[in-house]
PDB file of N, CA and C in Angstrom:
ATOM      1  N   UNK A   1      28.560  -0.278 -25.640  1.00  0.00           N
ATOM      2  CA  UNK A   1      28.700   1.164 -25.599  1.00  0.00           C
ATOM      3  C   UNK A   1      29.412   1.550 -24.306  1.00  0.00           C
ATOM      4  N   UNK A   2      30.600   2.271 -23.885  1.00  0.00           N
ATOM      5  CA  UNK A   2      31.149   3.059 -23.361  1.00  0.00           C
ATOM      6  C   UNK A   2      30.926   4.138 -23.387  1.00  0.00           C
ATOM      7  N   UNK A   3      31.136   4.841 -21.589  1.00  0.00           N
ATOM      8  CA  UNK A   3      31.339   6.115 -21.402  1.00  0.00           C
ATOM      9  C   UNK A   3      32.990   6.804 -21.902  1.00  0.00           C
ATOM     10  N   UNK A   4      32.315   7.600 -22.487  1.00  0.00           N
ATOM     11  CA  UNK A   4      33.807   8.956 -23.454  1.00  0.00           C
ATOM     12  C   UNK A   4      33.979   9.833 -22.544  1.00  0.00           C
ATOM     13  N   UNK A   5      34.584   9.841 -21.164  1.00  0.00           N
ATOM     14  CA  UNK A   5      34.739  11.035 -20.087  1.00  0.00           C
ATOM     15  C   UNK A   5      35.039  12.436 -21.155  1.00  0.00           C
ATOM     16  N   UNK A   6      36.382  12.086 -22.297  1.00  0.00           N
ATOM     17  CA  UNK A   6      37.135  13.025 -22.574  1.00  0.00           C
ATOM     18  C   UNK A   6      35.992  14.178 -24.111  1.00  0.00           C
ATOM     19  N   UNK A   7      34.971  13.437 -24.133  1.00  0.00           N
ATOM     20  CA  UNK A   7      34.115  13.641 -25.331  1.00  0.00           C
ATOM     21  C   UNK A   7      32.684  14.081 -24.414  1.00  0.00           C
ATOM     22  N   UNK A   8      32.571  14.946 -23.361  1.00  0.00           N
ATOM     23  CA  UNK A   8      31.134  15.151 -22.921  1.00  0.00           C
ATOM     24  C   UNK A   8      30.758  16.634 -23.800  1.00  0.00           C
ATOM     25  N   UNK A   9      29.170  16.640 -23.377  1.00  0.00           N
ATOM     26  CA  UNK A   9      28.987  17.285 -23.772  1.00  0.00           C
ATOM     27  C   UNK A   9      28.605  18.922 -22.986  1.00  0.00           C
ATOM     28  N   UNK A  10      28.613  19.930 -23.968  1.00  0.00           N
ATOM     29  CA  UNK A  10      28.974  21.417 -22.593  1.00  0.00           C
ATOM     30  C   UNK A  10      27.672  22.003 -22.940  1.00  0.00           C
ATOM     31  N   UNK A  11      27.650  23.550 -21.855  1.00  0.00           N
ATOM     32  CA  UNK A  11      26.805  24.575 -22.779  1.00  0.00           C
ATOM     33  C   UNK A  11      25.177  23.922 -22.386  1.00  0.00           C
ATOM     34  N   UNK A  12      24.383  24.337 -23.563  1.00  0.00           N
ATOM     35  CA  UNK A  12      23.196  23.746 -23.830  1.00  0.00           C
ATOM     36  C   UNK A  12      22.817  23.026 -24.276  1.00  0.00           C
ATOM     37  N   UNK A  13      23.671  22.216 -24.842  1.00  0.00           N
ATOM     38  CA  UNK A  13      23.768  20.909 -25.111  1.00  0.00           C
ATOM     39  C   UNK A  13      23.566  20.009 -23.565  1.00  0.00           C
ATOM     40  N   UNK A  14      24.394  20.166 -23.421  1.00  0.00           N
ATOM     41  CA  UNK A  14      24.481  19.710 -21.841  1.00  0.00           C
ATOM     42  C   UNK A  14      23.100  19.963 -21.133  1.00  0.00           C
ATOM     43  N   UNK A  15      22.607  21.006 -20.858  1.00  0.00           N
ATOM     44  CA  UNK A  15      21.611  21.218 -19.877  1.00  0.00           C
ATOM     45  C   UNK A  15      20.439  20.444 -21.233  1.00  0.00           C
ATOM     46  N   UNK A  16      19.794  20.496 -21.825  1.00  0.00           N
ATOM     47  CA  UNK A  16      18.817  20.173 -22.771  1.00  0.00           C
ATOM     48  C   UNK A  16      19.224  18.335 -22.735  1.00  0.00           C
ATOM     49  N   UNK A  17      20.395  18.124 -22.913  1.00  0.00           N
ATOM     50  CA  UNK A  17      20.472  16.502 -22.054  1.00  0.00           C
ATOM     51  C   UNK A  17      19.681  15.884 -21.102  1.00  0.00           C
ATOM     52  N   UNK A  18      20.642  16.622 -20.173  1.00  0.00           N
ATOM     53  CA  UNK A  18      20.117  16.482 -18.388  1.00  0.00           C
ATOM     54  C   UNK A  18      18.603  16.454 -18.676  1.00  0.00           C
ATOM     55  N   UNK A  19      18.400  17.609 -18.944  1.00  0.00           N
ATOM     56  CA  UNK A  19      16.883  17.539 -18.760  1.00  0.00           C
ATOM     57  C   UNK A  19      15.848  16.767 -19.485  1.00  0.00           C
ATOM     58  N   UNK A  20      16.146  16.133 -20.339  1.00  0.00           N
ATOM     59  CA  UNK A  20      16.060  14.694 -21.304  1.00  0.00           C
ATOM     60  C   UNK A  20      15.831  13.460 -20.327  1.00  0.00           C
ATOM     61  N   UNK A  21      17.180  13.551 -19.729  1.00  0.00           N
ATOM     62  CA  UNK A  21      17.509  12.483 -18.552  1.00  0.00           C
ATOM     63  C   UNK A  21      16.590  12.414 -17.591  1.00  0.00           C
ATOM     64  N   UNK A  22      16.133  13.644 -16.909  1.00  0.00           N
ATOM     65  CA  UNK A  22      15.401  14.400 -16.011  1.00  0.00           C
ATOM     66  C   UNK A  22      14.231  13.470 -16.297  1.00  0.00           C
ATOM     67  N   UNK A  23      13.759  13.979 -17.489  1.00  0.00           N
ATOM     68  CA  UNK A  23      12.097  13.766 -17.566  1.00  0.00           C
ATOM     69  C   UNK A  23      11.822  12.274 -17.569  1.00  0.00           C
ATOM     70  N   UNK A  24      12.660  11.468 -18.454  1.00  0.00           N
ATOM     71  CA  UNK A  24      12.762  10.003 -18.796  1.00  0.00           C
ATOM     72  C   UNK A  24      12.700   9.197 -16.842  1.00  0.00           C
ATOM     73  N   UNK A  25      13.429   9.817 -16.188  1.00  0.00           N
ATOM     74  CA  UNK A  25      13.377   9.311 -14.818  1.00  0.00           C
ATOM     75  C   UNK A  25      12.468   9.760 -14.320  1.00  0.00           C
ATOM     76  N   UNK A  26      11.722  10.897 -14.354  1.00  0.00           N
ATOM     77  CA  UNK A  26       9.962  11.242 -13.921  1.00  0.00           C
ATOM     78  C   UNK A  26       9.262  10.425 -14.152  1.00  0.00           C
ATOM     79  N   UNK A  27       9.311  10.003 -15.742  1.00  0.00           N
ATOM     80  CA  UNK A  27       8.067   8.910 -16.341  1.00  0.00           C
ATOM     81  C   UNK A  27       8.700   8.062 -15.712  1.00  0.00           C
ATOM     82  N   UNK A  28       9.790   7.068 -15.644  1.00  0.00           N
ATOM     83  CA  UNK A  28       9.735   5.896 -14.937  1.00  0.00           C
ATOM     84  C   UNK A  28       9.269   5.702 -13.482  1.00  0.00           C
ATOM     85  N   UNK A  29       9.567   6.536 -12.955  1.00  0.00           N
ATOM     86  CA  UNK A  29       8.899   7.037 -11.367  1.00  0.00           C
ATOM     87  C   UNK A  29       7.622   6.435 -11.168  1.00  0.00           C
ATOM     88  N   UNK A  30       6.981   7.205 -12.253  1.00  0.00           N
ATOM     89  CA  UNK A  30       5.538   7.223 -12.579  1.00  0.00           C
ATOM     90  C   UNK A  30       4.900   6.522 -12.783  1.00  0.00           C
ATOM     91  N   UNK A  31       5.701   5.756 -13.360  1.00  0.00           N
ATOM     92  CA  UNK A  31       5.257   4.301 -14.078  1.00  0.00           C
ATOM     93  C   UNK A  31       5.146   3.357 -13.273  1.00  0.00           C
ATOM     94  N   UNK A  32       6.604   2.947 -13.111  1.00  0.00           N
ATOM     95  CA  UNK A  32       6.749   2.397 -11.561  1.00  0.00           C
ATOM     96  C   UNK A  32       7.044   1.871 -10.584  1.00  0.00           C
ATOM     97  N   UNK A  33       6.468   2.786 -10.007  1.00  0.00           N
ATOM     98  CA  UNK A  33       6.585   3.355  -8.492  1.00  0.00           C
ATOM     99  C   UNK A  33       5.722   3.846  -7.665  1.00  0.00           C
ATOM    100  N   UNK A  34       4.639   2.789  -6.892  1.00  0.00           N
ATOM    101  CA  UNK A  34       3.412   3.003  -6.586  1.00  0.00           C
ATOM    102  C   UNK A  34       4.173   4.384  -5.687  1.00  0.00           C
ATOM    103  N   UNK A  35       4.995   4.013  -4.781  1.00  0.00           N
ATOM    104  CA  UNK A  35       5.015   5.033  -3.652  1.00  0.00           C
ATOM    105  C   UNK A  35       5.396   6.134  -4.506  1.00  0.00           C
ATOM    106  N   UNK A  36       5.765   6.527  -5.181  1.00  0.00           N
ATOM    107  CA  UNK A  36       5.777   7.677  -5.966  1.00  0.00           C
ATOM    108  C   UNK A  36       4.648   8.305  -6.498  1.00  0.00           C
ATOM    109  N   UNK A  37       3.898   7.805  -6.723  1.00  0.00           N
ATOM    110  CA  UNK A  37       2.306   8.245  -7.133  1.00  0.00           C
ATOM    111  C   UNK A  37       1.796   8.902  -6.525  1.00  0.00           C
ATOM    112  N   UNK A  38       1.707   8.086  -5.250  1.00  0.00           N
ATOM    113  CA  UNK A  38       1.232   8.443  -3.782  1.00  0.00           C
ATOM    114  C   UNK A  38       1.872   9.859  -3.496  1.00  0.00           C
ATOM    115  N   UNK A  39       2.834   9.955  -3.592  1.00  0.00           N
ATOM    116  CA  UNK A  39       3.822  11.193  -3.626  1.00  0.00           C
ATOM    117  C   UNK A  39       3.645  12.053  -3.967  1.00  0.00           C
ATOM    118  N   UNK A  40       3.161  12.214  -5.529  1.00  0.00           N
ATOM    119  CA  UNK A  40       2.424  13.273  -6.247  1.00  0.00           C
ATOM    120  C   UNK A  40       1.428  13.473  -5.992  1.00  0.00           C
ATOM    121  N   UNK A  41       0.108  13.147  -5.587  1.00  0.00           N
ATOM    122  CA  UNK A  41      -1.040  12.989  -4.996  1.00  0.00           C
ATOM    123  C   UNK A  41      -0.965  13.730  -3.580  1.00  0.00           C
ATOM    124  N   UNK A  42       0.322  13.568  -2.238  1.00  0.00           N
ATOM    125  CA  UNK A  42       0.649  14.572  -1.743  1.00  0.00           C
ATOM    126  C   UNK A  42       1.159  15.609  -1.879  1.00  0.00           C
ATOM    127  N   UNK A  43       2.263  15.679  -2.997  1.00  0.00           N
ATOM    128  CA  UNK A  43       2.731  16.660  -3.611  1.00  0.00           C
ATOM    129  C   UNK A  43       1.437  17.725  -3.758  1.00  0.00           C
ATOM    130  N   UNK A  44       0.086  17.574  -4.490  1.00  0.00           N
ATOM    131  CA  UNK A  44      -1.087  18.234  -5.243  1.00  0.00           C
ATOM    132  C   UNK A  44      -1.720  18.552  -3.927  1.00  0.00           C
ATOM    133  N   UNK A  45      -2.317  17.614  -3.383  1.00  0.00           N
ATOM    134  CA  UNK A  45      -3.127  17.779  -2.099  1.00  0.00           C
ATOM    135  C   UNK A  45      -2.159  18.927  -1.267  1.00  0.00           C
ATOM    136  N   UNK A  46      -1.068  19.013  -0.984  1.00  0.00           N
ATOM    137  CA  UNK A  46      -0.173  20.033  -0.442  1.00  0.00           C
ATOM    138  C   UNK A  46      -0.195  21.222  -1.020  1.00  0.00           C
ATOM    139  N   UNK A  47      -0.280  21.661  -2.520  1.00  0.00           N
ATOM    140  CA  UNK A  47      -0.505  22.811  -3.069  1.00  0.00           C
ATOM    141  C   UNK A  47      -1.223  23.264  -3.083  1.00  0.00           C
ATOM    142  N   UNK A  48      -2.455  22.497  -2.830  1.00  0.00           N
ATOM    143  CA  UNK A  48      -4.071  23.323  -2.879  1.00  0.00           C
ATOM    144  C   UNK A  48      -4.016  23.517  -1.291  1.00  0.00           C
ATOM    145  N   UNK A  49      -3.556  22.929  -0.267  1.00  0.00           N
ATOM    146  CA  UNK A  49      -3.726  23.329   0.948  1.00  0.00           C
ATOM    147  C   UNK A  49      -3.015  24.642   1.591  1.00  0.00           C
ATOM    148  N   UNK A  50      -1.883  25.125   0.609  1.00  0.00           N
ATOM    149  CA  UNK A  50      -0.862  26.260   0.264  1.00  0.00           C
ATOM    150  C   UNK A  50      -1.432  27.099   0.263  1.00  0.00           C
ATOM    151  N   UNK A  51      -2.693  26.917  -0.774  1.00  0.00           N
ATOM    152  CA  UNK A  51      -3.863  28.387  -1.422  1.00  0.00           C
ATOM    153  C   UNK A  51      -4.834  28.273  -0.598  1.00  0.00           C
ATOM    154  N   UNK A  52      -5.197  27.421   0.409  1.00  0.00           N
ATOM    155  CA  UNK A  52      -6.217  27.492   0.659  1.00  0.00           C
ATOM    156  C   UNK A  52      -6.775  27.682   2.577  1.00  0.00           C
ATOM    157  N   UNK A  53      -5.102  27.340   3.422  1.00  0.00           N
ATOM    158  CA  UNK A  53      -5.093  27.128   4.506  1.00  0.00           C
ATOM    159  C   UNK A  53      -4.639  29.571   4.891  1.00  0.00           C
ATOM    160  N   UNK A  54      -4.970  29.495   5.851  1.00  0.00           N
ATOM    161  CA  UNK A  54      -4.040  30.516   6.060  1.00  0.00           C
ATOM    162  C   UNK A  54      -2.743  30.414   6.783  1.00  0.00           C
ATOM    163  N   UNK A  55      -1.762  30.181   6.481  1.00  0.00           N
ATOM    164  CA  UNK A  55      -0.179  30.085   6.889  1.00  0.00           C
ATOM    165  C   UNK A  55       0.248  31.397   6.735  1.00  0.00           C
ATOM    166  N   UNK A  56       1.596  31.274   7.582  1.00  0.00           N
ATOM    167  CA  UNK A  56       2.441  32.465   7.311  1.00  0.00           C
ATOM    168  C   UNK A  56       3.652  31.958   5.612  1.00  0.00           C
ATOM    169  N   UNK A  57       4.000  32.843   5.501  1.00  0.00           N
ATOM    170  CA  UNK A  57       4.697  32.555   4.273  1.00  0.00           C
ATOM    171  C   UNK A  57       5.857  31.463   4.636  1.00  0.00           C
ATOM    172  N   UNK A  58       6.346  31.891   5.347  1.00  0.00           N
ATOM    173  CA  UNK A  58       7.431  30.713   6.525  1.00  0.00           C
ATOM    174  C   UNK A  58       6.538  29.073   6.458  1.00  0.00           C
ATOM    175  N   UNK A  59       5.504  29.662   6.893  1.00  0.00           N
ATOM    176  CA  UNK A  59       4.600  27.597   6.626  1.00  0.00           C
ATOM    177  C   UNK A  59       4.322  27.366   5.717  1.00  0.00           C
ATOM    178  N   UNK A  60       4.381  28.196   4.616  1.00  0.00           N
ATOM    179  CA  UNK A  60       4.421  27.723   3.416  1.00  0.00           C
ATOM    180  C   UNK A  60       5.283  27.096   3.031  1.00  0.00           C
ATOM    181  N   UNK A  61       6.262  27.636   2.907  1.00  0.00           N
ATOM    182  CA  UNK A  61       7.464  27.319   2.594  1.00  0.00           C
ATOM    183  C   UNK A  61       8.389  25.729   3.120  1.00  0.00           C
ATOM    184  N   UNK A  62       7.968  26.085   4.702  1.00  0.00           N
ATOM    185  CA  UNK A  62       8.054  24.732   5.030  1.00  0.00           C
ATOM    186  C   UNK A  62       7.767  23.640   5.063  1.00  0.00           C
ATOM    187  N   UNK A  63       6.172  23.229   4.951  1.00  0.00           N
ATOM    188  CA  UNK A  63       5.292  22.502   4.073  1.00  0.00           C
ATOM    189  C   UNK A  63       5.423  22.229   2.775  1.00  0.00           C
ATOM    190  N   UNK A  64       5.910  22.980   2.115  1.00  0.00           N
ATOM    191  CA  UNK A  64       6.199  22.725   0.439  1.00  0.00           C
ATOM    192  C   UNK A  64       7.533  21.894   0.685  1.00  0.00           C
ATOM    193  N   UNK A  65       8.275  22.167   1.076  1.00  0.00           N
ATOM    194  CA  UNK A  65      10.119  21.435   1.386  1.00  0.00           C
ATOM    195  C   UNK A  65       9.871  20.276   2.093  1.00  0.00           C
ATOM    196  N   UNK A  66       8.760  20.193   2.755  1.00  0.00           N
ATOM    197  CA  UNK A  66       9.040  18.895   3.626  1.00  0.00           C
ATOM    198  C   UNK A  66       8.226  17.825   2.615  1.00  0.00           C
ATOM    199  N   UNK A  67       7.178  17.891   2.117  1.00  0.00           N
ATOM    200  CA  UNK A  67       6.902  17.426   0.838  1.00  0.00           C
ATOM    201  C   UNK A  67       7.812  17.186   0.036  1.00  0.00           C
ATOM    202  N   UNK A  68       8.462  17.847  -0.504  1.00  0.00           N
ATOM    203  CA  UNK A  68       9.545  17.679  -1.546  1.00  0.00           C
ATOM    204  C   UNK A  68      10.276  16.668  -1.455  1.00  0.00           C
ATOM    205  N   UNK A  69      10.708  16.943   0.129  1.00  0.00           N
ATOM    206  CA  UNK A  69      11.969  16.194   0.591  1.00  0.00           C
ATOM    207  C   UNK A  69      11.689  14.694   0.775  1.00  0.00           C
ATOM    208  N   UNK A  70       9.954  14.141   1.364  1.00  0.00           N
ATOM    209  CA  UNK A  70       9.464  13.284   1.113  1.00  0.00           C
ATOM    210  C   UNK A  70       9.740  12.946  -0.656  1.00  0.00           C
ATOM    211  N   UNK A  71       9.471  13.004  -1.229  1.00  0.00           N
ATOM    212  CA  UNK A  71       9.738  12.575  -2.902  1.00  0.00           C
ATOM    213  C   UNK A  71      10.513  12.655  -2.941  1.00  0.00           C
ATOM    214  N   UNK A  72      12.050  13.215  -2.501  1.00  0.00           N
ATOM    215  CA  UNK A  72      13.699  13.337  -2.640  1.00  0.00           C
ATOM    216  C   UNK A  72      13.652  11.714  -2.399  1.00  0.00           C
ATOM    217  N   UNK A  73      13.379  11.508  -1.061  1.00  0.00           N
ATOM    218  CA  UNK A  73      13.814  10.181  -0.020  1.00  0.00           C
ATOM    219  C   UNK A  73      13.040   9.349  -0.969  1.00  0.00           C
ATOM    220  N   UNK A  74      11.817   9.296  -1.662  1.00  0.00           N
ATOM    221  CA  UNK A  74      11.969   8.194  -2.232  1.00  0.00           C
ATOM    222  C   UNK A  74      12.615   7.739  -3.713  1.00  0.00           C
ATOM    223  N   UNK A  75      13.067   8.803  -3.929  1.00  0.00           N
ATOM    224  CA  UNK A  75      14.087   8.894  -5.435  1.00  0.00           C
ATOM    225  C   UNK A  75      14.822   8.436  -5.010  1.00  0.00           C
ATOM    226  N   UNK A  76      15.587   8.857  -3.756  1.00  0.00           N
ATOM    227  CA  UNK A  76      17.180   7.882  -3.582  1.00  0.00           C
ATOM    228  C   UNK A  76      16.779   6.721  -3.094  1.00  0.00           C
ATOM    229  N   UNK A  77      15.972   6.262  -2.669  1.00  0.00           N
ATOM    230  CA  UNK A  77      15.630   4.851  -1.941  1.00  0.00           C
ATOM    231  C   UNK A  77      15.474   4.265  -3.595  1.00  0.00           C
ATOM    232  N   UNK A  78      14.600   4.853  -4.254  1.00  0.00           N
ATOM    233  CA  UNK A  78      14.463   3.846  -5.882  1.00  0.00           C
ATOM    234  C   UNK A  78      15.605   3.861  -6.071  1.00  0.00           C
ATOM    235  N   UNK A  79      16.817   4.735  -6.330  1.00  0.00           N
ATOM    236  CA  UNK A  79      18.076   4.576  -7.402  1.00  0.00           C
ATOM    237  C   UNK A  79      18.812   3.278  -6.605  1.00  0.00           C
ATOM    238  N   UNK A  80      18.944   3.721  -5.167  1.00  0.00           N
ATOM    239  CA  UNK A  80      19.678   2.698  -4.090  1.00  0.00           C
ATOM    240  C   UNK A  80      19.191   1.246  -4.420  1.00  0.00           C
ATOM    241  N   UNK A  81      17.819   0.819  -4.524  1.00  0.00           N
ATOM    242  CA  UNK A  81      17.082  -0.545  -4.735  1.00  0.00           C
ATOM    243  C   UNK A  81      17.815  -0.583  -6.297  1.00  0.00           C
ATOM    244  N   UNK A  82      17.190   0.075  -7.244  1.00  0.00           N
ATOM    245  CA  UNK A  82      17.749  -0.473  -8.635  1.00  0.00           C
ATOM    246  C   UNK A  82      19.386  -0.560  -8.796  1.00  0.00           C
ATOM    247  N   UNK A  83      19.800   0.266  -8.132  1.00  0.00           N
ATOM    248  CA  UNK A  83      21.513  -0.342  -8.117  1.00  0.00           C
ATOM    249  C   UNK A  83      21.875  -1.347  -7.818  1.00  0.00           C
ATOM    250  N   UNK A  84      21.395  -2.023  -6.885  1.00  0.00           N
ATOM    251  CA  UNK A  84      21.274  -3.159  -5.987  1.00  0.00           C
ATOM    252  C   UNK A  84      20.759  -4.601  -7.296  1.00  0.00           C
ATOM    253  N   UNK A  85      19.701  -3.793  -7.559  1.00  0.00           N
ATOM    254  CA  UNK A  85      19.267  -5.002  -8.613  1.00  0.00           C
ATOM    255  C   UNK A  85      19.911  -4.750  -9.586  1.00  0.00           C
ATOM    256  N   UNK A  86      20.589  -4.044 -10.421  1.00  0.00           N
ATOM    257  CA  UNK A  86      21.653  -3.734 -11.816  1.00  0.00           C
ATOM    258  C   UNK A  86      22.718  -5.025 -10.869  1.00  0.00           C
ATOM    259  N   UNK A  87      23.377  -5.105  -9.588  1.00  0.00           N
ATOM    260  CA  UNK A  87      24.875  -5.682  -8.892  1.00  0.00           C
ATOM    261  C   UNK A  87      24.390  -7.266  -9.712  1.00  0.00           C
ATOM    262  N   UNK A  88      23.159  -7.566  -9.568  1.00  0.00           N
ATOM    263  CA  UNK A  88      22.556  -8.932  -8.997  1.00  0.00           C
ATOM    264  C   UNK A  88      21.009  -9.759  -8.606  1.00  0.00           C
ATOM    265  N   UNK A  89      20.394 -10.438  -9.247  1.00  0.00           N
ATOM    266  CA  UNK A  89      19.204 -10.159  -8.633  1.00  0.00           C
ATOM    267  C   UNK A  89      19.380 -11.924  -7.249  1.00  0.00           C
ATOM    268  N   UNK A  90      20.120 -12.112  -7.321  1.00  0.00           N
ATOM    269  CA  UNK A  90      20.591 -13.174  -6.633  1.00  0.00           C
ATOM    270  C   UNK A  90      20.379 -12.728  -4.740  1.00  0.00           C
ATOM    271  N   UNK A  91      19.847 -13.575  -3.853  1.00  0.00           N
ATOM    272  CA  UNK A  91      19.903 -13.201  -3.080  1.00  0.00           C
ATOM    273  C   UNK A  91      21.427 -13.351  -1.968  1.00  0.00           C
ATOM    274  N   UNK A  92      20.998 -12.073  -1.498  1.00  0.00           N
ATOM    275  CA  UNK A  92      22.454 -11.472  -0.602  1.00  0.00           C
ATOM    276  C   UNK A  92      22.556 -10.926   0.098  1.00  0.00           C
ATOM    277  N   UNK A  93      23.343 -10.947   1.134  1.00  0.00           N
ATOM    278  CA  UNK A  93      23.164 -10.395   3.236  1.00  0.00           C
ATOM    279  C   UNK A  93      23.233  -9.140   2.927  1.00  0.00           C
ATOM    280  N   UNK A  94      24.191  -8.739   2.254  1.00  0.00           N
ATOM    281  CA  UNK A  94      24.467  -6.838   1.557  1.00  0.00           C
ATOM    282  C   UNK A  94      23.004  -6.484   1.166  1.00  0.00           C
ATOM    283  N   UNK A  95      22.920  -7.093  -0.220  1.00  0.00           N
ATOM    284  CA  UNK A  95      21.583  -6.717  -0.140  1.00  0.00           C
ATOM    285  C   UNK A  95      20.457  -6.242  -0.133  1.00  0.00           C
ATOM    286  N   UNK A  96      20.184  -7.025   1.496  1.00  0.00           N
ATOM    287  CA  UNK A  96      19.255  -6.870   1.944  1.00  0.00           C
ATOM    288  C   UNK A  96      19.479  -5.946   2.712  1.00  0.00           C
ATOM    289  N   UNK A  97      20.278  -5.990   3.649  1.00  0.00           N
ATOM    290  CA  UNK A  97      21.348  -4.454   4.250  1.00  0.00           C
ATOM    291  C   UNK A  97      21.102  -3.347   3.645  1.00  0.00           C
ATOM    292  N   UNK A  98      21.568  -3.061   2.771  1.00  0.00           N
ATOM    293  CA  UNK A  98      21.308  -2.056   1.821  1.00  0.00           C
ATOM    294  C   UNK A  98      19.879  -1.743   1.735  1.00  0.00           C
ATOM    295  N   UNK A  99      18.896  -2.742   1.336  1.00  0.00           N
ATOM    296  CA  UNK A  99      17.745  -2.423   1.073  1.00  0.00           C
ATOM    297  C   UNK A  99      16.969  -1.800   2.447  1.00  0.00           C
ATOM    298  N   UNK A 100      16.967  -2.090   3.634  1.00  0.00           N
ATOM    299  CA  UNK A 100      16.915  -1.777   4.939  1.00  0.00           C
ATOM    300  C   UNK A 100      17.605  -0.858   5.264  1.00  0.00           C
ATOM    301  N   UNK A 101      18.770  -0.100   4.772  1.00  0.00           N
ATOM    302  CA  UNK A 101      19.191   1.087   5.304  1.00  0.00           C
ATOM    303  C   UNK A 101      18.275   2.002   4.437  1.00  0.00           C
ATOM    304  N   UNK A 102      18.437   1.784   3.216  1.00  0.00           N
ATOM    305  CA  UNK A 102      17.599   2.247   2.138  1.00  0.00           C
ATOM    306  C   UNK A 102      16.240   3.315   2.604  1.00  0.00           C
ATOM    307  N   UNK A 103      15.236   1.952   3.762  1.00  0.00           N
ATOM    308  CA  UNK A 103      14.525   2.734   3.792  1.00  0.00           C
ATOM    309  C   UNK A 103      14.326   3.220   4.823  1.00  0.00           C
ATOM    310  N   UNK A 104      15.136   2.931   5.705  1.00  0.00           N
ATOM    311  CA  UNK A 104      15.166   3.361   7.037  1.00  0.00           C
ATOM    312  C   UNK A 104      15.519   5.420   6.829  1.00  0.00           C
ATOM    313  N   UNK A 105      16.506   5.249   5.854  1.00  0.00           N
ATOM    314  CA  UNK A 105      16.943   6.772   5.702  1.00  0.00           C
ATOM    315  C   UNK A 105      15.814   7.230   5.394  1.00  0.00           C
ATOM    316  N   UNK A 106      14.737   6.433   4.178  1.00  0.00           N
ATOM    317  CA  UNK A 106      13.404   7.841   3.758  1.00  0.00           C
ATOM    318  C   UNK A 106      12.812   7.656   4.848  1.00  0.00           C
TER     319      UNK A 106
END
């Protein structure tokens, strides 16, 4: 199977895709990805501390994003590792490079 650049799809078609795509990469997350678990578990523990701490709306806000951004960093650290393993599962100086910048960035 090949990608059809000239045959995509538009509209709501398109978004009802994506978001197909979307969810299918949540459950794998989920599945697994211990540190992702862990993630959601702060993700939750962070929302009830939202309702329950007194912050200004500003620390809310910022607390919710920095959370987030924690679960961003480990989405790209997973895609970065599984790309790595799609190249090759053979060991290699790149790599491992890669895998070490990987997580140095989250």
């Amino acid at each position: 199977m090949h990608f059809d650049n000239t045959n995509k799809p538009t509209g709501a078609k398109r978004l009802l895709l994506a978001l197909g795509h979307s969810f299918r990469a949540f459950n794998w997350l989920t599945k697994n990805e211990s540190a992702f678990r862990q993630e959601l578990i702060l993700l939750l523990v962070t929302i009830i501390l939202l309702f329950t701490l007194e912050l200004s709306l500003y620390e809310r806000v910022m607390l919710f994003c920095a959370t987030l951004f924690v679960m961003f960093a480990e989405i790209v650290n997973t895609a970065i590792e599984a790309t790595i393993d799609r190249a090759g599962l053979e060991i290699h100086p790149l790599s491992g490079l890669a895998r070490i910048w990987a997580r140095l960035a989250c």
